[in-house]
Protein backbone atom coordinates (compact mmCIF):
# COMPACT_ATOMS: atom_id res chain seq x y z
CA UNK A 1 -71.99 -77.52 -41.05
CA UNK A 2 -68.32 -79.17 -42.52
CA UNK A 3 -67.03 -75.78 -40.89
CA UNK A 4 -68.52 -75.85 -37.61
CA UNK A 5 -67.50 -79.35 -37.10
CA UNK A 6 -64.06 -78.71 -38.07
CA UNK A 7 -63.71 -76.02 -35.59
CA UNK A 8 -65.74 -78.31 -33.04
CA UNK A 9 -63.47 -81.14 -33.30
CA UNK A 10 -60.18 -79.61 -34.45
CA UNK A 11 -58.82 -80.47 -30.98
CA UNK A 12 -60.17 -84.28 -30.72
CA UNK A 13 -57.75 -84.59 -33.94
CA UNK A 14 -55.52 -87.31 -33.27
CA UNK A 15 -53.01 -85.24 -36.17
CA UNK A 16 -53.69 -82.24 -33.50
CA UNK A 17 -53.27 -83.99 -30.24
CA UNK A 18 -49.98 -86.01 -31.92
CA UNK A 19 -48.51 -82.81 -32.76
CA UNK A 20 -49.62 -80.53 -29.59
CA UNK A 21 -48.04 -83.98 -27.61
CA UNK A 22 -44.64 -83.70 -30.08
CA UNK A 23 -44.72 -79.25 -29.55
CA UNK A 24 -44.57 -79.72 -25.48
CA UNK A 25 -41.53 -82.39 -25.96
CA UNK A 26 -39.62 -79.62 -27.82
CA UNK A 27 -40.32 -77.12 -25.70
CA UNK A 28 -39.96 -78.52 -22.59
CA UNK A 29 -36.55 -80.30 -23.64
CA UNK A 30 -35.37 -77.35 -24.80
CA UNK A 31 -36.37 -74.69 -21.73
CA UNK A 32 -35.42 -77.50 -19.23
CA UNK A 33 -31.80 -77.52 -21.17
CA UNK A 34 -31.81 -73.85 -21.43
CA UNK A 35 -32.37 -73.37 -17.64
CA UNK A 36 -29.89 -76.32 -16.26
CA UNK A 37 -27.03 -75.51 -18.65
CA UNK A 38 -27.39 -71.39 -18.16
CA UNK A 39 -27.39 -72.51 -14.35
CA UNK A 40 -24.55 -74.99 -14.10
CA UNK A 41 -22.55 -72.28 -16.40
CA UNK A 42 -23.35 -69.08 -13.44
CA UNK A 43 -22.80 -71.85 -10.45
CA UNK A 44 -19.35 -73.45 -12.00
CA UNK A 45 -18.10 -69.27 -13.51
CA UNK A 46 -19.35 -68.12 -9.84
CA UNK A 47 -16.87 -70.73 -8.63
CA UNK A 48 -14.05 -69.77 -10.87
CA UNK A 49 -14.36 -65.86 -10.43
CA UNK A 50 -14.93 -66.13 -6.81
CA UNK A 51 -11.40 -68.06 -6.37
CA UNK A 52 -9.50 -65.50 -8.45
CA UNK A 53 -11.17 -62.97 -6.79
CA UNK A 54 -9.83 -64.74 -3.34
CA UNK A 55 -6.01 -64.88 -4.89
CA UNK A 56 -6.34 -61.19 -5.32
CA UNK A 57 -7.36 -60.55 -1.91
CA UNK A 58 -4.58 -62.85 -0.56
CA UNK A 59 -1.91 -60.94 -2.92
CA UNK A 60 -3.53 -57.47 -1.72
CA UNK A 61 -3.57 -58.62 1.89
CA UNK A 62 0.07 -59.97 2.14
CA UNK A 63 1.21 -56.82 0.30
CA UNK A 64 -0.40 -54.80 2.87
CA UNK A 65 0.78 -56.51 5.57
CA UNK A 66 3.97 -56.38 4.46
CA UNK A 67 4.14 -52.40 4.27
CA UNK A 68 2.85 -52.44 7.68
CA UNK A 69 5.25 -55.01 9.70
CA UNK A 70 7.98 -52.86 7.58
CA UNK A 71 6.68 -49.45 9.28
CA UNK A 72 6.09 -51.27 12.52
CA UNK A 73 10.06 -52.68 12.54
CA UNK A 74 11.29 -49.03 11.34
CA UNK A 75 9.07 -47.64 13.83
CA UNK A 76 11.05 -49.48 16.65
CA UNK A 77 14.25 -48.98 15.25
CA UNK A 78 14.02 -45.48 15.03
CA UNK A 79 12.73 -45.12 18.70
CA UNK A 80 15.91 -47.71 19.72
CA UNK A 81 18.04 -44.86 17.62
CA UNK A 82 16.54 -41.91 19.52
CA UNK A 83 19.60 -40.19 21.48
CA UNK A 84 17.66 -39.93 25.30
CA UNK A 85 19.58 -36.31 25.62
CA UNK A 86 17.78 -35.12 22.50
CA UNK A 87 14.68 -35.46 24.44
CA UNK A 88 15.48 -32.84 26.77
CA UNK A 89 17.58 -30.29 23.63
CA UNK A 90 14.80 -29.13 21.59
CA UNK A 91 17.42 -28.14 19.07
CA UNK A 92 18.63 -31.56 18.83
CA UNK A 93 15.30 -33.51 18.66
CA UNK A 94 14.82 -30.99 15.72
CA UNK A 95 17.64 -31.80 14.16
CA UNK A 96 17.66 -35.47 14.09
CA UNK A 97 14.24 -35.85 13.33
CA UNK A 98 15.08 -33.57 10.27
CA UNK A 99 17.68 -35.94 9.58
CA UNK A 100 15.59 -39.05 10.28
CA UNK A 101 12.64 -37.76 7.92
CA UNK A 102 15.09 -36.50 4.78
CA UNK A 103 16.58 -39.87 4.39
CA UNK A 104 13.64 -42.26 5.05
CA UNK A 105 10.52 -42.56 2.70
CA UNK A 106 8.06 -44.86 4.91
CA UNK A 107 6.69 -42.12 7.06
CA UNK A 108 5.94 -40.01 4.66
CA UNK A 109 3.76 -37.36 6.31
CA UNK A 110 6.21 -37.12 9.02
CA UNK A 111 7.80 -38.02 12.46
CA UNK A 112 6.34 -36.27 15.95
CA UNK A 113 7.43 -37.34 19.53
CA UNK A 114 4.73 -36.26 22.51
CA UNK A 115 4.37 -37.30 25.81
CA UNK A 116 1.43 -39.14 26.84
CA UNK A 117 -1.08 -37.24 26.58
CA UNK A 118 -0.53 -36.59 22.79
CA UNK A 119 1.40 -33.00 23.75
CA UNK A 120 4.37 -32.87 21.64
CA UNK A 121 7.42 -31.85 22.70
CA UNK A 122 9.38 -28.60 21.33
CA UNK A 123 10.60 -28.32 17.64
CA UNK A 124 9.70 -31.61 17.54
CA UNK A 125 7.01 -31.19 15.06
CA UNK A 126 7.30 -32.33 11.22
CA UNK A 127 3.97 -33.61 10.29
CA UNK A 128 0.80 -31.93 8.48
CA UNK A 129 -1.30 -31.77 11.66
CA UNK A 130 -2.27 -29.79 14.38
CA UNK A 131 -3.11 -31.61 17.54
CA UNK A 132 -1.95 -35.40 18.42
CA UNK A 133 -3.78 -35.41 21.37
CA UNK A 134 -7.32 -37.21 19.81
CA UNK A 135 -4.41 -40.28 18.91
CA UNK A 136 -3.72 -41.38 21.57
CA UNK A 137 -6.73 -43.26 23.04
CA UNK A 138 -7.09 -45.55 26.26
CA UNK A 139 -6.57 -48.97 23.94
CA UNK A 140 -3.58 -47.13 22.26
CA UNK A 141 -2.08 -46.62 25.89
CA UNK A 142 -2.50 -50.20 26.74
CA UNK A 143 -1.52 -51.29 23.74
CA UNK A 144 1.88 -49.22 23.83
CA UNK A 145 2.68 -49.88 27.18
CA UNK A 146 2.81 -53.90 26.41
CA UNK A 147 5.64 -52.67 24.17
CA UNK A 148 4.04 -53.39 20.65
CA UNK A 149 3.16 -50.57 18.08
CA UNK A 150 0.33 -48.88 17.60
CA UNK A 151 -1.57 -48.60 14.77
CA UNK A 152 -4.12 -45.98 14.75
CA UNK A 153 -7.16 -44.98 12.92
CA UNK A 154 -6.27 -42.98 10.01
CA UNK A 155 -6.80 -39.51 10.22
CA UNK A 156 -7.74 -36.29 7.80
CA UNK A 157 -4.70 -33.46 7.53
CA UNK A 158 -5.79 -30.00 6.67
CA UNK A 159 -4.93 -27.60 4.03
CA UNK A 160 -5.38 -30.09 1.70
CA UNK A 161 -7.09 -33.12 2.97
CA UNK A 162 -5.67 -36.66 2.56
CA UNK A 163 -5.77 -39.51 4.60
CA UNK A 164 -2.85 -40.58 6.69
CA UNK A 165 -2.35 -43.43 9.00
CA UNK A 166 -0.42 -42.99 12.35
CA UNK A 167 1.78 -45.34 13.98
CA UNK A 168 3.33 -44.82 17.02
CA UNK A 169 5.64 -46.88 20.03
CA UNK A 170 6.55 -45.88 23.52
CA UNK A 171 9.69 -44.86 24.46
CA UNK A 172 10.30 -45.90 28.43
CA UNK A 173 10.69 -42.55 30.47
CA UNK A 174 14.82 -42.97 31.99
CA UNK A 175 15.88 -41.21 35.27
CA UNK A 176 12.99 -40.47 36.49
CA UNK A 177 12.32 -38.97 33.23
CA UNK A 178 8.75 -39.53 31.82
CA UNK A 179 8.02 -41.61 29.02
CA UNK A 180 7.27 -40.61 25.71
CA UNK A 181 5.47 -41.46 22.26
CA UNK A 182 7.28 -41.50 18.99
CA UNK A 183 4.46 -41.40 16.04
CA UNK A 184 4.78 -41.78 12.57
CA UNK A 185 2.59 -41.02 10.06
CA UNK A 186 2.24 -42.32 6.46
CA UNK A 187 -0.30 -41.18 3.48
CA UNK A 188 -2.44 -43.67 2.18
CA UNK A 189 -2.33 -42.89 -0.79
CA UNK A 190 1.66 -43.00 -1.39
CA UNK A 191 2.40 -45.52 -3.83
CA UNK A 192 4.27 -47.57 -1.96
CA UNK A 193 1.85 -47.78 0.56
CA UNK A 194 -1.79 -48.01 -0.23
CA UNK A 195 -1.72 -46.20 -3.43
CA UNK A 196 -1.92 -48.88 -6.06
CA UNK A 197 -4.66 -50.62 -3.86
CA UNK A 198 -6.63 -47.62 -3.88
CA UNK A 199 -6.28 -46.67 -7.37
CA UNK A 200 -7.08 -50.64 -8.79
CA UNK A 201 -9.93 -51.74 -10.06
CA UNK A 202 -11.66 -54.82 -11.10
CA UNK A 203 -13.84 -54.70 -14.07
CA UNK A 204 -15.59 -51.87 -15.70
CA UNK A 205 -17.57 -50.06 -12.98
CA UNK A 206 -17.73 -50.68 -9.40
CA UNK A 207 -15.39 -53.36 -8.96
CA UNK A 208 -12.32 -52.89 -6.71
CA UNK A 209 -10.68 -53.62 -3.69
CA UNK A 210 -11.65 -52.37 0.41
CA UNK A 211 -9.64 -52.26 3.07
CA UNK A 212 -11.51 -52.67 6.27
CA UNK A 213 -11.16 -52.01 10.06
CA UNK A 214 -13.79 -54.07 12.16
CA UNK A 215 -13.08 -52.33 15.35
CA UNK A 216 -13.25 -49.48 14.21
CA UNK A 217 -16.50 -49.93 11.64
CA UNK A 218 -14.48 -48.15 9.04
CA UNK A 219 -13.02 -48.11 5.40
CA UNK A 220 -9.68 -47.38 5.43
CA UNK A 221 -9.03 -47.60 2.21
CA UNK A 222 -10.64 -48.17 -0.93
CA UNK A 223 -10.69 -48.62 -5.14
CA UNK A 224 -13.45 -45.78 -4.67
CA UNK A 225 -11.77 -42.28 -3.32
CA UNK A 226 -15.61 -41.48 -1.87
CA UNK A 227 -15.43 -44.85 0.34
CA UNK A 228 -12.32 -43.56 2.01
CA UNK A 229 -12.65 -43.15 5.95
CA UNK A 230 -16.06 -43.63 5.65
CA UNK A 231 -18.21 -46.09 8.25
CA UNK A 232 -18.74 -49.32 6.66
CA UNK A 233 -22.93 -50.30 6.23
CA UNK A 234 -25.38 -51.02 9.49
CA UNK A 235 -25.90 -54.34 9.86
CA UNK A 236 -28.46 -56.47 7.47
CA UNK A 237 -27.47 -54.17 4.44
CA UNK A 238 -25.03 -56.31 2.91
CA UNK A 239 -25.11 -59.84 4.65
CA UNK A 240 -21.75 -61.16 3.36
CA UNK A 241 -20.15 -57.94 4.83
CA UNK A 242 -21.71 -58.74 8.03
CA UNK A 243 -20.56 -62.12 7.90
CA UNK A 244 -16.86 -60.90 7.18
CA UNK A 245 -17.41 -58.21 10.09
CA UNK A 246 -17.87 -61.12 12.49
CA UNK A 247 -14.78 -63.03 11.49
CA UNK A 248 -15.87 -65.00 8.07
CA UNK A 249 -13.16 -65.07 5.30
CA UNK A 250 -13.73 -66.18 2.57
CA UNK A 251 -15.75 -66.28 -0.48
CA UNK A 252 -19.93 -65.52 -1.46
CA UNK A 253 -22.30 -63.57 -3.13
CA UNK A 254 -24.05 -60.83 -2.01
CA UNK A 255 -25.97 -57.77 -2.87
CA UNK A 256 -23.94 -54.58 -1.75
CA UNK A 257 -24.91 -51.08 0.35
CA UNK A 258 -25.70 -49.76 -3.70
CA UNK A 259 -27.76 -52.75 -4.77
CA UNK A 260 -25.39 -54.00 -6.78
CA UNK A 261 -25.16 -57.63 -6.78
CA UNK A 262 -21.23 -58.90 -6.79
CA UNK A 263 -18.91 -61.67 -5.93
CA UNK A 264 -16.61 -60.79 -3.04
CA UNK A 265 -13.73 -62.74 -1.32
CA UNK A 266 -12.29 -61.75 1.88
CA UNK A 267 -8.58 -62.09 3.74
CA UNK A 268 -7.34 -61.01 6.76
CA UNK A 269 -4.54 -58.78 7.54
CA UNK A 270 -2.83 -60.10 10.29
CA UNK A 271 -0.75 -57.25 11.66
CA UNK A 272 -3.40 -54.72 12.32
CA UNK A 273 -6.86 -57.06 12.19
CA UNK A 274 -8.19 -55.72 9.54
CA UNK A 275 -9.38 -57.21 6.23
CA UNK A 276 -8.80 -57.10 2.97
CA UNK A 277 -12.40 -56.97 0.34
CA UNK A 278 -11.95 -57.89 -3.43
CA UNK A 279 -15.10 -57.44 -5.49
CA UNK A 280 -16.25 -57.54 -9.41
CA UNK A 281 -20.09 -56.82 -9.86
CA UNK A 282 -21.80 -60.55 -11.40
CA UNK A 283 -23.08 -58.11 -14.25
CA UNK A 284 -19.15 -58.13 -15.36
CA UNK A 285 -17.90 -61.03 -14.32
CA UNK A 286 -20.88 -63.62 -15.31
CA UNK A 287 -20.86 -61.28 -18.76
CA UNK A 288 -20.32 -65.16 -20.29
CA UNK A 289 -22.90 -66.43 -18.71
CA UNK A 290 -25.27 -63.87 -20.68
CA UNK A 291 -23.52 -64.32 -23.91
CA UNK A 292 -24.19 -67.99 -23.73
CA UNK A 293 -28.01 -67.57 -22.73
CA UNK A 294 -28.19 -65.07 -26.04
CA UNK A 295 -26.60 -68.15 -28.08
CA UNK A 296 -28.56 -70.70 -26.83
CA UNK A 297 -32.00 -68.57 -26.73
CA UNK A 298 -31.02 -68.73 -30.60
CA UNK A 299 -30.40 -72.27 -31.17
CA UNK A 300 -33.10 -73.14 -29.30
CA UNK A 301 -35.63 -71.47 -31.34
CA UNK A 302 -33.69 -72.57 -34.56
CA UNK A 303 -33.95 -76.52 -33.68
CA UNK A 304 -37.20 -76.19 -32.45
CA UNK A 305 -38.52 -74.55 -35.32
CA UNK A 306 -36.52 -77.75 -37.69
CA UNK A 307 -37.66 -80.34 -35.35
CA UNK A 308 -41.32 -78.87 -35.33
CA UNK A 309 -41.25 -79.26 -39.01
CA UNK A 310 -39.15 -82.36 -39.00
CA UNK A 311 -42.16 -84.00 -36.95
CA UNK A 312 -45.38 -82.24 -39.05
CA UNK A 313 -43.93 -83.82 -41.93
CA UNK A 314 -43.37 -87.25 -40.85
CA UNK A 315 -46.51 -87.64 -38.47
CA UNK A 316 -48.36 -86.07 -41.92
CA UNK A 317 -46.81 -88.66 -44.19
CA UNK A 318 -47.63 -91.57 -41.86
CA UNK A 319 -51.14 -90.49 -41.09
CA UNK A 320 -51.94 -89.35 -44.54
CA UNK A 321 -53.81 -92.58 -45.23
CA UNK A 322 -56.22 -92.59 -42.11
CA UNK A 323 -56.73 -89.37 -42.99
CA UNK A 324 -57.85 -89.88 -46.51
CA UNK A 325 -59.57 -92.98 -45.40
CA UNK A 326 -61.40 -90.60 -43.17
CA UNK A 327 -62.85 -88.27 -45.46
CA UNK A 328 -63.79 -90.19 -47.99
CA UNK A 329 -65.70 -92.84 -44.80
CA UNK A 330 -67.28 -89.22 -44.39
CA UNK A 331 -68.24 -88.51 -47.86
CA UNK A 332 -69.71 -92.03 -47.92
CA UNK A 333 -71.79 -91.25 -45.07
CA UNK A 334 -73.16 -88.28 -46.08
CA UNK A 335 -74.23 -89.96 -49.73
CA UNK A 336 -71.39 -87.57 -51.21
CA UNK A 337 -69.70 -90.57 -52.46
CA UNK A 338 -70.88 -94.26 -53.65
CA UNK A 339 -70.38 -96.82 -50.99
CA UNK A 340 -66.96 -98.85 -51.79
CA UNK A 341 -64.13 -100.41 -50.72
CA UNK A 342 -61.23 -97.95 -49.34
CA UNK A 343 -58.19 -98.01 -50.85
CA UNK A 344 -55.91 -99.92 -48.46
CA UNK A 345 -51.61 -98.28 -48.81
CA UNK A 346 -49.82 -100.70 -46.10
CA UNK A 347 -49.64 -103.47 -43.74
CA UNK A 348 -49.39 -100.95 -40.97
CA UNK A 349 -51.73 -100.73 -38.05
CA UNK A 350 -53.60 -97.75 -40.36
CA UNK A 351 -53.48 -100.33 -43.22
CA UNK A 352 -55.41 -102.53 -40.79
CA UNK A 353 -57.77 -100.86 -39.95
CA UNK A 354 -58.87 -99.71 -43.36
CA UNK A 355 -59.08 -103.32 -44.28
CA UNK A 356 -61.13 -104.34 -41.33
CA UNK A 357 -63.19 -101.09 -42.30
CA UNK A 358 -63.65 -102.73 -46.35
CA UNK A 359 -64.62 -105.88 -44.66
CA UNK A 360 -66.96 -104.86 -42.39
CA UNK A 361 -68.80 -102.42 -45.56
CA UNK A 362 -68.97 -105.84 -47.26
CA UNK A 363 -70.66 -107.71 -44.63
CA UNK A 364 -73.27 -104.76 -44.68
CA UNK A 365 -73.68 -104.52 -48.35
């Protein structure tokens, strides 16, 4: 009977119910730490990595702009440099493009002059491809004929393959004499071009840089050699990079084409309009963040296992009267136990009632 009540009323126990009450203070003081400090730590590291992740991009961007205003003067100089009568001497356009290309180190895949129509002229070919002709496109045209250079969409060479960017300005046709193109072309991957952007990374894994055309929908460069010339994700794959396709720069968050979650900043390049992408995956760069969970996961269950026993023993020390008082009011009850006063340890409100308790068994007796 002792042991069904027990079981009956072990949760009307005020000991119980006092230390249930004193467990959910613990814990919720300690999970509602856990989960505001972990948080303010992600939000205030996000902050941090996403500003140095926006000084790269600036320092990759100016860089890059840099190499391409230097082209684009060259560029100009060299067609300013052009002798008009070697237009018209194959031998001669030969021979000072050979000169031209032996003594400069900017166009590195080589020098072509065509006319128009991307048809280049005799002997005047130096460069590893085959046909100019798919260059030069109806915005190039307008573009050239406004006098500014051209930067085109980089293009594959054969025999081996490697990504080269052309560059060409319009030389004004003279008596009578049509007008031609002189291109340019560098490879990407030279390393004073784009080769130390493509071959940095940030972090461990994935992390890197991207260099992006938004006319064009294309990668023209990248840390990743597989990301090279390749189009850049449809539309509501990656909602930051649809953001930065429509003219955001800047900083965010985002989930990438691999489902990789990372933190991204973006800068523009203002010669050619295209933009600049550093990136470090959140699995790197808030590695922290995760450290500090581990350590305070730890902690946590360290003080709340102290404080637990911290408050068992006190709440049993204070209550341990009432709770004698109680079972030996029980035994008294039951006729287990003669019918006397209860011993009375304090002036507290437990010493209280025990005394009321003696006074009322008096009255009865």
């Amino acid at each position: 009977m002792m042991l069904f009540m027990s079981r009956r009323t072990f949760f009307q126990s005020i000991f119980i119910r006092l230390l249930m009450l004193g467990l959910a203070l613990i814990v919720i003081s300690l999970v509602g730490r856990y989960f505001i400090l972990t948080r303010f730590l992600r939000d205030d590291i996000t902050q941090v990595v996403a500003q140095q992740q926006l000084s790269l991009a600036n320092y990759a961007a100016k860089d890059i702009n840099h190499k391409i205003t230097q082209r684009q003067d060259f560029l100009r100089q060299l067609a300013t440099a052009l002798p008009p009568e070697a237009l018209q001497r194959p031998t001669d356009l030969a021979h000072w493009i050979t000169s031209i290309q032996t003594g400069q180190t900017l166009f590195s895949a080589g020098l072509l002059v065509t006319d128009e129509q991307g048809k280049a002229l005799p002997a005047s070919r130096t460069w590893p491809l085959s046909d100019a002709h798919s260059l030069i496109t109806d915005d190039a045209l307008r573009t050239l004929r406004h006098g500014e250079v051209y930067v085109g969409r980089p293009v594959l060479t054969a025999n081996p393959a490697q990504p080269v960017m052309p560059m060409m300005v319009r030389i004004p046709g003279q008596k009578g004499r049509p007008a031609t193109l002189l291109i340019g072309l560098t490879f990407l991957s030279d390393p004073d071009f784009l080769g130390n952007l493509m071959s940095s990374r940030i972090g461990q894994s994935s992390g890197g840089f991207l260099l992006i055309s938004p006319q064009e929908r294309l990668f023209i460069a990248a840390s990743h050699p597989s990301m090279v010339l390749k189009p850049t994700p449809p539309e509501g794959v990656n909602l930051l990079h649809d953001k930065a396709m429509a003219g955001y720069r800047g900083t965010g968050v985002t989930v990438n084409a691999q489902g990789i979650e990372e933190i991204s900043a973006m800068v523009t390049v203002p010669s050619t309009g295209w933009f600049v992408v550093a990136r470090i995956p959140t699995s790197e760069a808030l590695v922290t963040v995760d450290h500090a969970k581990a350590f305070m996961f730890r902690n946590a269950f360290l003080s709340a296992a102290f404080f637990l026993t911290t408050f068992v023993a006190v709440l049993y020390y204070l209550l341990r009267p009432l709770l004698r008082a109680t079972a030996q009011a029980e035994k008294m009850t039951l006729g287990q136990a003669p019918m006397q006063p209860l011993p009375v340890h304090g002036q507290d409100e437990v010493g209280t009632l025990i005394a009321a308790f003696n006074r009322l068994l008096a009255k009865l007796n």
